[in-house]
Structure formats: C-alpha cells, structure tokens
PDB file of N, CA and C in Angstrom:
ATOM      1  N   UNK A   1      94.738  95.929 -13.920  1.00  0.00           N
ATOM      2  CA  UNK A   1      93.946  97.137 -14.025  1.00  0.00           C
ATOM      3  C   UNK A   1      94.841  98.358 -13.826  1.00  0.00           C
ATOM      4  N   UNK A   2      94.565  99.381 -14.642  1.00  0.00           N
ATOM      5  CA  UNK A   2      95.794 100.530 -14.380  1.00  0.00           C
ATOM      6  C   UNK A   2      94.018 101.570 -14.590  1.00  0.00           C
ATOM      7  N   UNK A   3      94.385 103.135 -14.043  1.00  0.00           N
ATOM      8  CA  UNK A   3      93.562 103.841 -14.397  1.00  0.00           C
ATOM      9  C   UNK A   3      93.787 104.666 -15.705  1.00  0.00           C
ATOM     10  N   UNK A   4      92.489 105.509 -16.324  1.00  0.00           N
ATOM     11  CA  UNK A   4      92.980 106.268 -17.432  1.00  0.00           C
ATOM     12  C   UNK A   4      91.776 107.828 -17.503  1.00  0.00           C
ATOM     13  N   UNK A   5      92.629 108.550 -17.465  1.00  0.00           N
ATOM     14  CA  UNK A   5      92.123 109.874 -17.984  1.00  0.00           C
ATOM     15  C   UNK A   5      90.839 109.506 -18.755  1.00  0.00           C
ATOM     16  N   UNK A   6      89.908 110.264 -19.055  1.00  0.00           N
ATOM     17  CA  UNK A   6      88.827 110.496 -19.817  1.00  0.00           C
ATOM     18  C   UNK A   6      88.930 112.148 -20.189  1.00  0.00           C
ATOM     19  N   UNK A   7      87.935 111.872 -21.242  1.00  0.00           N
ATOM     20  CA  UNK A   7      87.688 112.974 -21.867  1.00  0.00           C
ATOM     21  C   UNK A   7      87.684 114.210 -21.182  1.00  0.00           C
ATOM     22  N   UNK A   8      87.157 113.992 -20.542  1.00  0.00           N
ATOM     23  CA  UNK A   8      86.470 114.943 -18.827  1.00  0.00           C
ATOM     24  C   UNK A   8      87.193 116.119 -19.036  1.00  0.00           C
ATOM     25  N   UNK A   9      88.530 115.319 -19.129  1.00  0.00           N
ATOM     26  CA  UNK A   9      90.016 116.666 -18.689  1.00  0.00           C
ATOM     27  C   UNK A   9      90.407 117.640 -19.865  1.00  0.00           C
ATOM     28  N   UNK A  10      89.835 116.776 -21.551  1.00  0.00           N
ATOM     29  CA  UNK A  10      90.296 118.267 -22.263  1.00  0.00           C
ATOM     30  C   UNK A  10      89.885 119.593 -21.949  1.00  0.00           C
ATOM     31  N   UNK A  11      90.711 120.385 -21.941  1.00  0.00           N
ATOM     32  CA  UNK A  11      90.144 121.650 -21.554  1.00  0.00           C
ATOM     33  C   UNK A  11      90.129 122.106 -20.281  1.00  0.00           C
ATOM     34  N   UNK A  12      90.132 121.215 -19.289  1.00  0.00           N
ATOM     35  CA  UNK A  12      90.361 121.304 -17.567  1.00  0.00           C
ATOM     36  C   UNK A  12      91.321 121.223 -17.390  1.00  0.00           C
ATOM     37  N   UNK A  13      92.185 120.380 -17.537  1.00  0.00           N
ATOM     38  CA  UNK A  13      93.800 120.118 -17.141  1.00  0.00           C
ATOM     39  C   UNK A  13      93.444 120.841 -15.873  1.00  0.00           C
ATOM     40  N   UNK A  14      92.830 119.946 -14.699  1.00  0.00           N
ATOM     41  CA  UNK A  14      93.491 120.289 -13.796  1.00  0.00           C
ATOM     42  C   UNK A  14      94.196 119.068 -12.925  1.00  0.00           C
ATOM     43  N   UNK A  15      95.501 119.476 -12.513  1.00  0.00           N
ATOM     44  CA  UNK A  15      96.658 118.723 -12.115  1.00  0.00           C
ATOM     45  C   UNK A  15      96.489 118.145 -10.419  1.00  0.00           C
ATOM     46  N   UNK A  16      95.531 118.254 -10.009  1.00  0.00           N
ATOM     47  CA  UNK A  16      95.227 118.104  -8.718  1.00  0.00           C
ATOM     48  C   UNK A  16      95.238 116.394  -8.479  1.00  0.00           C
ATOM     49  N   UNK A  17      95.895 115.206  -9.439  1.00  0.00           N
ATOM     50  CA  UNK A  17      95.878 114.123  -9.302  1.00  0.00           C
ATOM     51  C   UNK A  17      96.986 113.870  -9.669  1.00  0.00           C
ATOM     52  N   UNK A  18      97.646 114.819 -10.371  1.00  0.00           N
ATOM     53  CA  UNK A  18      99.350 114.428 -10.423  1.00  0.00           C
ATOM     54  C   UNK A  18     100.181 114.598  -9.013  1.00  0.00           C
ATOM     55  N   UNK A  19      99.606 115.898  -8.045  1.00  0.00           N
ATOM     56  CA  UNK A  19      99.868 116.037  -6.744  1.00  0.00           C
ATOM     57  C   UNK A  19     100.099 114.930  -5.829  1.00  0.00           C
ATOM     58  N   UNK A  20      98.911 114.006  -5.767  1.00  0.00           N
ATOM     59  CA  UNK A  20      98.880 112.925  -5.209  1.00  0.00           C
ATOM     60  C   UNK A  20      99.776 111.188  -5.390  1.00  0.00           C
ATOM     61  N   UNK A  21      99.878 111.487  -7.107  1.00  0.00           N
ATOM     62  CA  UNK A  21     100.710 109.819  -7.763  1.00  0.00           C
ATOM     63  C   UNK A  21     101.584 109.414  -6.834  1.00  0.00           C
ATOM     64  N   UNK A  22     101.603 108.932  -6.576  1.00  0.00           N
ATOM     65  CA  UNK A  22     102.954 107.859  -5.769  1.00  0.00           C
ATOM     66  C   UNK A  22     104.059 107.770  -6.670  1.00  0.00           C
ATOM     67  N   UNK A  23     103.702 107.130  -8.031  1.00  0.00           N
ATOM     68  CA  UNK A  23     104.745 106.757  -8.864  1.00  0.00           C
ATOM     69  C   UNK A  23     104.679 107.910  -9.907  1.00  0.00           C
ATOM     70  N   UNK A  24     104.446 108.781 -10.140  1.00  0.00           N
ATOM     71  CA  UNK A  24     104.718 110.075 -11.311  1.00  0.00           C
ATOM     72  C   UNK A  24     104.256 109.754 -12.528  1.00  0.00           C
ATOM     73  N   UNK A  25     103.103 108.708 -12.495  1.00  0.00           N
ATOM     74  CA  UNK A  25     102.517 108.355 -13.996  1.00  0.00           C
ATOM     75  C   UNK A  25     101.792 109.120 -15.243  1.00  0.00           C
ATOM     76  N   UNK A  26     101.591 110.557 -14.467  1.00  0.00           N
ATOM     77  CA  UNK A  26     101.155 111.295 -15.353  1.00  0.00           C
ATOM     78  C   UNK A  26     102.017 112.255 -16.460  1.00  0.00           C
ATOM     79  N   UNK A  27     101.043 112.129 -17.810  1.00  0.00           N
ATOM     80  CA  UNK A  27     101.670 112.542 -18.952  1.00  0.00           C
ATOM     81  C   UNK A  27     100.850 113.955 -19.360  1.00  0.00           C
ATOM     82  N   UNK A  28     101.369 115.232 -19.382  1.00  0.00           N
ATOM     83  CA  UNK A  28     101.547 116.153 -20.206  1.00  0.00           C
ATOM     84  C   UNK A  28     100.852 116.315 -21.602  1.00  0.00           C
ATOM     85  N   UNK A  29      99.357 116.821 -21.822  1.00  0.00           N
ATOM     86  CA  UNK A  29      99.235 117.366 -23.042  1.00  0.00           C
ATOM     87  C   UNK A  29      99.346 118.639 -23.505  1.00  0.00           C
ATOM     88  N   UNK A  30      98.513 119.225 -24.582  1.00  0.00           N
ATOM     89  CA  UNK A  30      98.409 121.200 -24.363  1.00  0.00           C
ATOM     90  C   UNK A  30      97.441 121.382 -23.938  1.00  0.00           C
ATOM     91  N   UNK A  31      96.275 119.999 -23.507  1.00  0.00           N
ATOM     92  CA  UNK A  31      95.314 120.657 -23.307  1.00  0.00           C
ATOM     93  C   UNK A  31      94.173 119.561 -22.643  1.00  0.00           C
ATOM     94  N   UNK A  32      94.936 118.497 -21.603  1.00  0.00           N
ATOM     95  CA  UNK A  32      94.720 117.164 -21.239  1.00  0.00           C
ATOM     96  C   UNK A  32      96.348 116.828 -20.563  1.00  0.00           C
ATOM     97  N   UNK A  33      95.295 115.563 -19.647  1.00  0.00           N
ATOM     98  CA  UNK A  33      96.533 114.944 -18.655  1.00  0.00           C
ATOM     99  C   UNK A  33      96.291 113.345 -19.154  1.00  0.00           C
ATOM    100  N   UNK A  34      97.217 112.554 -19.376  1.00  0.00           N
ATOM    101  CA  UNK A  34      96.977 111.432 -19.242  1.00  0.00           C
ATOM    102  C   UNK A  34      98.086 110.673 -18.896  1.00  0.00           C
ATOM    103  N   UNK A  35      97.571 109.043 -18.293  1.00  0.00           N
ATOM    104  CA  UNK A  35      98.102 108.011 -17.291  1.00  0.00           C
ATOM    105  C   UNK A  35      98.972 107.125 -18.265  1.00  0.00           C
ATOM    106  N   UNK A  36     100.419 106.840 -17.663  1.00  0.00           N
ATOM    107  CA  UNK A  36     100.907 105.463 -18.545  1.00  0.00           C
ATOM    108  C   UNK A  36     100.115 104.394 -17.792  1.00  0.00           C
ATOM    109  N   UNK A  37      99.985 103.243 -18.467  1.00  0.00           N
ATOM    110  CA  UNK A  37      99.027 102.644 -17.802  1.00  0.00           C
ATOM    111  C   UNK A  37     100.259 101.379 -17.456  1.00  0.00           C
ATOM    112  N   UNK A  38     101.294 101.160 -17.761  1.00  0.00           N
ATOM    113  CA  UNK A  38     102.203 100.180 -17.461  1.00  0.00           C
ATOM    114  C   UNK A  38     103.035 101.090 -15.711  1.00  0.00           C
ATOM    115  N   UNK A  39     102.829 102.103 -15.442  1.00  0.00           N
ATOM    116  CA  UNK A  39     103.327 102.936 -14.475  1.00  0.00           C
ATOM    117  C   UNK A  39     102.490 102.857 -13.346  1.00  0.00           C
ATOM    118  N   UNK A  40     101.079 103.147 -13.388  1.00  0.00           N
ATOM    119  CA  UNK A  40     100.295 102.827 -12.607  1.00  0.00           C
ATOM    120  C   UNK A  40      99.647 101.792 -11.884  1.00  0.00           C
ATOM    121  N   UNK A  41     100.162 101.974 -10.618  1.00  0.00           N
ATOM    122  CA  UNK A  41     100.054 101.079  -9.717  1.00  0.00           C
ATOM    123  C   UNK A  41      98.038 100.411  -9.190  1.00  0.00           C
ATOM    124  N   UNK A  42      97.402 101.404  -9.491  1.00  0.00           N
ATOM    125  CA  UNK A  42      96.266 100.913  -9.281  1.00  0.00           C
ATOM    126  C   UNK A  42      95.609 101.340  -8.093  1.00  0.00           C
ATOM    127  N   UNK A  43      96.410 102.167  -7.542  1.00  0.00           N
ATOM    128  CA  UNK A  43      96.609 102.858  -6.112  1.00  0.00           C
ATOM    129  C   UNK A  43      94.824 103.449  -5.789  1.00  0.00           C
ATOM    130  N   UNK A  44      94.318 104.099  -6.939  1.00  0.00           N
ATOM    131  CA  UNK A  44      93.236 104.760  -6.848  1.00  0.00           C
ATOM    132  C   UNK A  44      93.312 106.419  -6.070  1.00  0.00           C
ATOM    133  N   UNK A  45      94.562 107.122  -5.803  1.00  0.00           N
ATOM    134  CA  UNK A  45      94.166 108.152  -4.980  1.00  0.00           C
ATOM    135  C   UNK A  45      93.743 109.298  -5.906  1.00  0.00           C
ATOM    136  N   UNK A  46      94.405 109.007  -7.347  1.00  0.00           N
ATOM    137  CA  UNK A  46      94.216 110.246  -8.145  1.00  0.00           C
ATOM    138  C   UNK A  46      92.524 110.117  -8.371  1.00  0.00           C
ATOM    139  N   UNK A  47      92.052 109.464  -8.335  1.00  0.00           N
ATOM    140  CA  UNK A  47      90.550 109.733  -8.937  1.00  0.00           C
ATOM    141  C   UNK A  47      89.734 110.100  -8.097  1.00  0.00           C
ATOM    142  N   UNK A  48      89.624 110.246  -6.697  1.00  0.00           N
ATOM    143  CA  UNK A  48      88.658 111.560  -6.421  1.00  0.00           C
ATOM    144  C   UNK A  48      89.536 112.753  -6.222  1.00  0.00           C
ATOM    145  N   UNK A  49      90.340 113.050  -6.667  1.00  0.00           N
ATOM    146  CA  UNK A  49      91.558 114.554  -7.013  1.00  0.00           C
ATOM    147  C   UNK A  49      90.872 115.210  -7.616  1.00  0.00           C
ATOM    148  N   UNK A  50      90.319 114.428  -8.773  1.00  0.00           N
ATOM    149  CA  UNK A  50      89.933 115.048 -10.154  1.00  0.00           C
ATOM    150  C   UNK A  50      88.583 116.242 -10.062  1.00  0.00           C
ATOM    151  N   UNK A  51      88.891 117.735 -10.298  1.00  0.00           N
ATOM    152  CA  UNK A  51      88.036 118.276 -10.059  1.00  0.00           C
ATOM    153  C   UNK A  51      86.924 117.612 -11.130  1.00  0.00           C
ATOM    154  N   UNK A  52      87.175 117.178 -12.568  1.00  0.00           N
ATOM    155  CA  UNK A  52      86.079 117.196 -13.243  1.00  0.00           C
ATOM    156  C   UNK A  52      85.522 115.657 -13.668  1.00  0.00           C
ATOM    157  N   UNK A  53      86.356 114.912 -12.665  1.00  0.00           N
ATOM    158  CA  UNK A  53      85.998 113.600 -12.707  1.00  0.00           C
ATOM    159  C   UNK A  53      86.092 112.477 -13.585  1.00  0.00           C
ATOM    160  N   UNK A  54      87.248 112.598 -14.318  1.00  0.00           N
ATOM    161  CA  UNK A  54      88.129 112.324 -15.471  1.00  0.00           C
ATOM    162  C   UNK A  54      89.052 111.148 -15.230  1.00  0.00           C
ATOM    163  N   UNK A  55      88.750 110.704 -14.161  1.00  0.00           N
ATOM    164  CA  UNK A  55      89.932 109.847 -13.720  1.00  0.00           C
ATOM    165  C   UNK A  55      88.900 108.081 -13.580  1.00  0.00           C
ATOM    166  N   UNK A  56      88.855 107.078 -14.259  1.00  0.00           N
ATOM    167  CA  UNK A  56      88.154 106.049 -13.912  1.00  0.00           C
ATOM    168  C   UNK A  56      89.211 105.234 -14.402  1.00  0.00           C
ATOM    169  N   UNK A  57      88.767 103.682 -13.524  1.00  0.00           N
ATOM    170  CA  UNK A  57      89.646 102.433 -13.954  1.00  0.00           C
ATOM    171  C   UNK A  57      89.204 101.930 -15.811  1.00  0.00           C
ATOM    172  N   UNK A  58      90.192 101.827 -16.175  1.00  0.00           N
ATOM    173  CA  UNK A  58      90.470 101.449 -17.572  1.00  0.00           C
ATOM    174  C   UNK A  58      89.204 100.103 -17.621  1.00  0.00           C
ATOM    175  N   UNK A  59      88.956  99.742 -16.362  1.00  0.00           N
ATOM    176  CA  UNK A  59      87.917  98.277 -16.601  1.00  0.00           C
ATOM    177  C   UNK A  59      85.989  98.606 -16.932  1.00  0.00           C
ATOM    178  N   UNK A  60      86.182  99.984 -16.773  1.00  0.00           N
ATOM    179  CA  UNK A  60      84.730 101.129 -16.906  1.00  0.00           C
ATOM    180  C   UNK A  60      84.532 100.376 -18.120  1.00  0.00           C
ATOM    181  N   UNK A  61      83.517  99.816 -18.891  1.00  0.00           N
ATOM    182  CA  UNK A  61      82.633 100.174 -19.629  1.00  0.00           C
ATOM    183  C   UNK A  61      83.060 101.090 -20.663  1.00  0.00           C
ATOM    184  N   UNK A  62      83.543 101.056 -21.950  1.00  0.00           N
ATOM    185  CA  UNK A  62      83.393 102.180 -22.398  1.00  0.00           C
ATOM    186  C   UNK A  62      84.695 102.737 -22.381  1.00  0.00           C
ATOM    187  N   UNK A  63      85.468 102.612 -21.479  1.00  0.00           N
ATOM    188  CA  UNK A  63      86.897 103.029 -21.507  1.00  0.00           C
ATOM    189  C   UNK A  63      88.157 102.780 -22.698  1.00  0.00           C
ATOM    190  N   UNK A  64      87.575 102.467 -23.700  1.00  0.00           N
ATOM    191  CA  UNK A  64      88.894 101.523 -24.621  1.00  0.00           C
ATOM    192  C   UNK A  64      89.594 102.414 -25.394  1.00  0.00           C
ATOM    193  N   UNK A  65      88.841 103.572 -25.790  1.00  0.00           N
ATOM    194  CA  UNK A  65      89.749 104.135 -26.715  1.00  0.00           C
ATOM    195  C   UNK A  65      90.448 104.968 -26.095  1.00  0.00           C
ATOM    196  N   UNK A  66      89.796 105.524 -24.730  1.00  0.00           N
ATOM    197  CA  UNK A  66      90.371 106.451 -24.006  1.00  0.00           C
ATOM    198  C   UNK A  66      91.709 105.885 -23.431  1.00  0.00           C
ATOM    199  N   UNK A  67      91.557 104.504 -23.094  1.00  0.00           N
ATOM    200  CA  UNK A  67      92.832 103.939 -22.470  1.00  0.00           C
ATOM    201  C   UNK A  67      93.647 103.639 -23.390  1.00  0.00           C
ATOM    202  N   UNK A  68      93.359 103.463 -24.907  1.00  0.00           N
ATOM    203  CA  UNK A  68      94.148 103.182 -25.881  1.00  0.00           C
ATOM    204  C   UNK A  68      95.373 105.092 -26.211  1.00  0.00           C
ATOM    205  N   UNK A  69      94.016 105.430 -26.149  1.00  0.00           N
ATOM    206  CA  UNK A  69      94.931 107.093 -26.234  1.00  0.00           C
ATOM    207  C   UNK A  69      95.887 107.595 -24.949  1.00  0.00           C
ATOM    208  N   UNK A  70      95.478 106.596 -23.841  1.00  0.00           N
ATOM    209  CA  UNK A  70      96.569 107.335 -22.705  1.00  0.00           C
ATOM    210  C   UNK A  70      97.923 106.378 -22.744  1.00  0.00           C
ATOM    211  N   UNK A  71      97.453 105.335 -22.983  1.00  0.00           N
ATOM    212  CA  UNK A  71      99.201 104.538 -23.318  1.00  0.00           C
ATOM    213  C   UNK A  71      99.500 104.987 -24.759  1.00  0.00           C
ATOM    214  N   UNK A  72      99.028 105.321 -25.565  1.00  0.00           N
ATOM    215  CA  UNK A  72      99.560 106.193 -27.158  1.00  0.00           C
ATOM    216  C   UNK A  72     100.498 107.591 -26.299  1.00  0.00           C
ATOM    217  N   UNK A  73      99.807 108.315 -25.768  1.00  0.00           N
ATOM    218  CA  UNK A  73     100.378 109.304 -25.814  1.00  0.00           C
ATOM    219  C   UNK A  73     101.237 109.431 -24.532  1.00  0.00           C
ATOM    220  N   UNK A  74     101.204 108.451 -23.573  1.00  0.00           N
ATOM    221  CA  UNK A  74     102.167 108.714 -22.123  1.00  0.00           C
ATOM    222  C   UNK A  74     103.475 108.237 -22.832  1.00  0.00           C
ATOM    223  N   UNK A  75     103.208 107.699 -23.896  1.00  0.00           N
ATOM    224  CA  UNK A  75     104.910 107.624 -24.427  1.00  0.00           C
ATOM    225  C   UNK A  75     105.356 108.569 -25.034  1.00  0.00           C
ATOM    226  N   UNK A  76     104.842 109.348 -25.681  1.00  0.00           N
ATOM    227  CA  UNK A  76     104.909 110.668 -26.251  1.00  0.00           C
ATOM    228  C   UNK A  76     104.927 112.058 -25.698  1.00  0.00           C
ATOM    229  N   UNK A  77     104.189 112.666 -24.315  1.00  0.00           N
ATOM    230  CA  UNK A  77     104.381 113.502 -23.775  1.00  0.00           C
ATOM    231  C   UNK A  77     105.262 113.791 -22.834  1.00  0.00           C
ATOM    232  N   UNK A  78     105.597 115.051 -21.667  1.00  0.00           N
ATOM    233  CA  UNK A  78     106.424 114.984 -21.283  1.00  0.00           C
ATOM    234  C   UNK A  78     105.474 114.281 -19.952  1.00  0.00           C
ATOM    235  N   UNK A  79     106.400 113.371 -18.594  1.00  0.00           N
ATOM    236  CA  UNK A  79     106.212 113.577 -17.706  1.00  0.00           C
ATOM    237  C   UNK A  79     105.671 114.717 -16.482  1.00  0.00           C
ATOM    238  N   UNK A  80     104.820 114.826 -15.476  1.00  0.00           N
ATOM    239  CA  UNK A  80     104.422 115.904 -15.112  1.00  0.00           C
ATOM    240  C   UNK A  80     104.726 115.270 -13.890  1.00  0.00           C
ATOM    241  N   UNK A  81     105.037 116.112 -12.963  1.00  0.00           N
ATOM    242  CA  UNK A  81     105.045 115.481 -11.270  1.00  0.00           C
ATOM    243  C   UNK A  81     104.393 116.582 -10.338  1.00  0.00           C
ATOM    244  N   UNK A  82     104.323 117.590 -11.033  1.00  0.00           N
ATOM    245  CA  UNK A  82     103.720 118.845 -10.174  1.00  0.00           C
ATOM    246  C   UNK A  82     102.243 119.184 -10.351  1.00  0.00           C
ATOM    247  N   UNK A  83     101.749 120.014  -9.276  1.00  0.00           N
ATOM    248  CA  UNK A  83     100.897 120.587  -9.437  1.00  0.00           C
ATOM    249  C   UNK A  83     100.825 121.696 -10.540  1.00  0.00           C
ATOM    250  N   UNK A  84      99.915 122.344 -11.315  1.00  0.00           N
ATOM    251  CA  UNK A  84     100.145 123.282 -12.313  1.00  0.00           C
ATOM    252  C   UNK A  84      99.015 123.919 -11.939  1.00  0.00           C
ATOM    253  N   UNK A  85      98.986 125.411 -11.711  1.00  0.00           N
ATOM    254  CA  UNK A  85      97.216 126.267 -12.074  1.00  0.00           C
ATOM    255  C   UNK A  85      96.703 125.491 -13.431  1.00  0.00           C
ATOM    256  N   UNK A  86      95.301 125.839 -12.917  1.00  0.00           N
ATOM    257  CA  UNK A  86      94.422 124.983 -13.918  1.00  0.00           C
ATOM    258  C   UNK A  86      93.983 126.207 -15.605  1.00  0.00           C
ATOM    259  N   UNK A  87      93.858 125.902 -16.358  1.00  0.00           N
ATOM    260  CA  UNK A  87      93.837 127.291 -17.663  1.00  0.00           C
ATOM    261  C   UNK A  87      92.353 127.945 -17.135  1.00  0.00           C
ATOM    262  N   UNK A  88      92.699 129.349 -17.093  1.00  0.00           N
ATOM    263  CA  UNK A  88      91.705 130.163 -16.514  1.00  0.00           C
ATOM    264  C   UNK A  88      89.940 129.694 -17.003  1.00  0.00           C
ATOM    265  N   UNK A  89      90.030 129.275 -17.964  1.00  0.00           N
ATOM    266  CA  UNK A  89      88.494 128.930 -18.386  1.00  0.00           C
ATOM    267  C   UNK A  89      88.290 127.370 -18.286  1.00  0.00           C
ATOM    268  N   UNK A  90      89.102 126.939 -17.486  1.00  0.00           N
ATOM    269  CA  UNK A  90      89.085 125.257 -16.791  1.00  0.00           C
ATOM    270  C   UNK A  90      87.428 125.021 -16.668  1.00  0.00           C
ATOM    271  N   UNK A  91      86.978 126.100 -15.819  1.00  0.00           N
ATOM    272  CA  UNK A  91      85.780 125.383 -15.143  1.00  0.00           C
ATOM    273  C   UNK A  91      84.723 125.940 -16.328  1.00  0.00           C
ATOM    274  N   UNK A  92      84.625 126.301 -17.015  1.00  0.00           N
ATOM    275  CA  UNK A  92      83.790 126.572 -18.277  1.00  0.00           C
ATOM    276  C   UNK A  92      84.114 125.495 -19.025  1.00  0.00           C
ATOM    277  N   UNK A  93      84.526 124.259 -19.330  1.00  0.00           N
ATOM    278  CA  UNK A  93      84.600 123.017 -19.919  1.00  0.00           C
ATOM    279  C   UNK A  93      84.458 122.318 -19.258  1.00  0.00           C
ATOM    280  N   UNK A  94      83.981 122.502 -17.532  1.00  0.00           N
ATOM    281  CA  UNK A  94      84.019 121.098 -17.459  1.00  0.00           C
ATOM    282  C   UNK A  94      82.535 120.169 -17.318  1.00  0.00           C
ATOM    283  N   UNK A  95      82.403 119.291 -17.776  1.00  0.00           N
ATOM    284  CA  UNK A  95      81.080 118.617 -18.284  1.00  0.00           C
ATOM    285  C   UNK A  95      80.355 118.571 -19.427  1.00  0.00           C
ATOM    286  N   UNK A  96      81.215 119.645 -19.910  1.00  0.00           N
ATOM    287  CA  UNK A  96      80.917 119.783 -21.533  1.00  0.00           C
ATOM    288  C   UNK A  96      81.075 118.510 -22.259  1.00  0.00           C
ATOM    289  N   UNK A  97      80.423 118.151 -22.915  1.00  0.00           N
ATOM    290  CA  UNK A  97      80.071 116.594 -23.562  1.00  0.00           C
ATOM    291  C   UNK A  97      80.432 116.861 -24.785  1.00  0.00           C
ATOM    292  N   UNK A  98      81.216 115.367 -25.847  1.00  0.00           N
ATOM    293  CA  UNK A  98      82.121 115.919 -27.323  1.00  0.00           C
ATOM    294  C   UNK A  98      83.402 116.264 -27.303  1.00  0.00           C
ATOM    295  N   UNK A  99      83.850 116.632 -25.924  1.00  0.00           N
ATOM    296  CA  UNK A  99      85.278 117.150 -25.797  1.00  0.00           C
ATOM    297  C   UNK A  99      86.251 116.539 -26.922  1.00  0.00           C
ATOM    298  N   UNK A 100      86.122 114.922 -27.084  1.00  0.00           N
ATOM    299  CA  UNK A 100      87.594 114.019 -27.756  1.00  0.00           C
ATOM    300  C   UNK A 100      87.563 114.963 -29.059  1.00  0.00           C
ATOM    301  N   UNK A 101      86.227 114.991 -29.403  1.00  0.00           N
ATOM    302  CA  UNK A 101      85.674 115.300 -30.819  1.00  0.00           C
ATOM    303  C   UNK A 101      86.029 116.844 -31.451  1.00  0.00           C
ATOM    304  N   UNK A 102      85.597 117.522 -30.433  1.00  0.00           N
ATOM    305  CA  UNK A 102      85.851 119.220 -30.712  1.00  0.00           C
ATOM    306  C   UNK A 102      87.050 119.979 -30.223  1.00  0.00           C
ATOM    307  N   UNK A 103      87.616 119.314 -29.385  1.00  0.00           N
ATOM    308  CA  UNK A 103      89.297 120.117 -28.796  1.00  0.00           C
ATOM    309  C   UNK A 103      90.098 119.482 -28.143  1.00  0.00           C
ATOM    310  N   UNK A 104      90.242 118.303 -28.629  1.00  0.00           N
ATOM    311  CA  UNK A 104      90.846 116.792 -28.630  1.00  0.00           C
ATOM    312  C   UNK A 104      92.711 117.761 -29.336  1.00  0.00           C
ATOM    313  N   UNK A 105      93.750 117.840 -28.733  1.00  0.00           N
ATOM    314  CA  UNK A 105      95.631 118.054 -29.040  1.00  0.00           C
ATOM    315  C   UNK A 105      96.098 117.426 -28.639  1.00  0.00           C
ATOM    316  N   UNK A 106      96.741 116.905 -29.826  1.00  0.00           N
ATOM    317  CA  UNK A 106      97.861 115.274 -29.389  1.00  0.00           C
ATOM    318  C   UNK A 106      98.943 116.303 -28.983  1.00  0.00           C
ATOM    319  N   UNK A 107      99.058 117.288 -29.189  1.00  0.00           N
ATOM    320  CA  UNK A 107     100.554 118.100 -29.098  1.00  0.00           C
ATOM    321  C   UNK A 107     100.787 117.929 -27.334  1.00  0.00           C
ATOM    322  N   UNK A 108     102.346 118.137 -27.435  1.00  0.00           N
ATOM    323  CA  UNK A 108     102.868 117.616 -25.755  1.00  0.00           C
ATOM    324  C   UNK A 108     102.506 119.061 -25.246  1.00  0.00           C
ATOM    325  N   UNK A 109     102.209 119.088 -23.669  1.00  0.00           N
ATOM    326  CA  UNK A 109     102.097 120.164 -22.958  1.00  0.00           C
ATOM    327  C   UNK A 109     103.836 120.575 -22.669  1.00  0.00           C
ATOM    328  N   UNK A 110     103.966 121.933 -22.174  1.00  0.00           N
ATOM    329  CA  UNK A 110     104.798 122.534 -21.915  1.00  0.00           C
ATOM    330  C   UNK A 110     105.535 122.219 -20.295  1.00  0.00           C
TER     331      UNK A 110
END
C-alpha cells in the first residue's frame, strides 16, 4: 500500500504534507502535488496535513486512476521537500468537484 494525492489538491497545492514526509516522496506540479508510490513508506502522517483532504491510501475505492497519475507523473516532476505558500485562491477550490476534468496540468511545478 503506498498513498496517493487526489483530485482534492488541483488548485490547492497546499504543501503542508510535504513538511511532514519522512522520505521526500512528493512530486511537483503547476498546479497539484503528487506521491511516488514506490517512495512511500506507508507512514500515513501526510494525510491529515492535507488542508483539503487529498491525501488517501491508493487501496480507497475508486483510487486507480488517481494512483495511476501519481506514479505517471512522480517520475516526471520535480521533487519537493519544502513547505511552499499555498496559491492565493487555494481555498476558493477547495471541494470544488470536476477538478481532474476542468484544471487538471501535467506541466512540472517550479
């Protein structure tokens, strides 16, 4: 079992679970965070971090494509180990439902 980002986070990126990783598993989007899932230990601390609640075990129900997209792209983005401010209109997306669908960027974060 490894954990994986959800939708939750497009648009939130907030980094308040990269703070916590033990092992630095989190990956960098422009506009999303996501988990290598071969990195993650299973630890569980990042998922109540998550202001918008984005963080569940890959074994959820429902989790497949999301976990398919966080090992796609943790090979592709950059590593993150820090905390980052969250993008000023963070909390105006979060719970917003459709996210993958409407403002879904494979592009790497900065």
């Amino acid at each position: 079992m490894a954990y994986v980002v959800g939708e939750q986070c497009i648009k939130c990126k907030y980094t308040d679970c990269v703070e916590v990783c033990p092992v630095d598993c989190f990956y960098e989007g422009e506009n999303m965070l996501v988990i290598n899932p071969d990195e993650c230990i299973d630890c569980g601390v990042c998922e109540p971090e998550c202001p918008a609640e984005a963080i569940s075990p890959d074994t959820k129900a429902g989790s497949e494509q999301m976990a398919e997209l966080n090992r796609k792209l943790s090979s592709e983005w950059p590593n993150i180990t820090r905390k980052k401010p969250a993008p000023d209109d963070a909390d105006s997306y979060k719970g917003v439902a459709g996210k993958l669908e409407k403002f879904f960027s494979d592009k790497p974060g900065s």
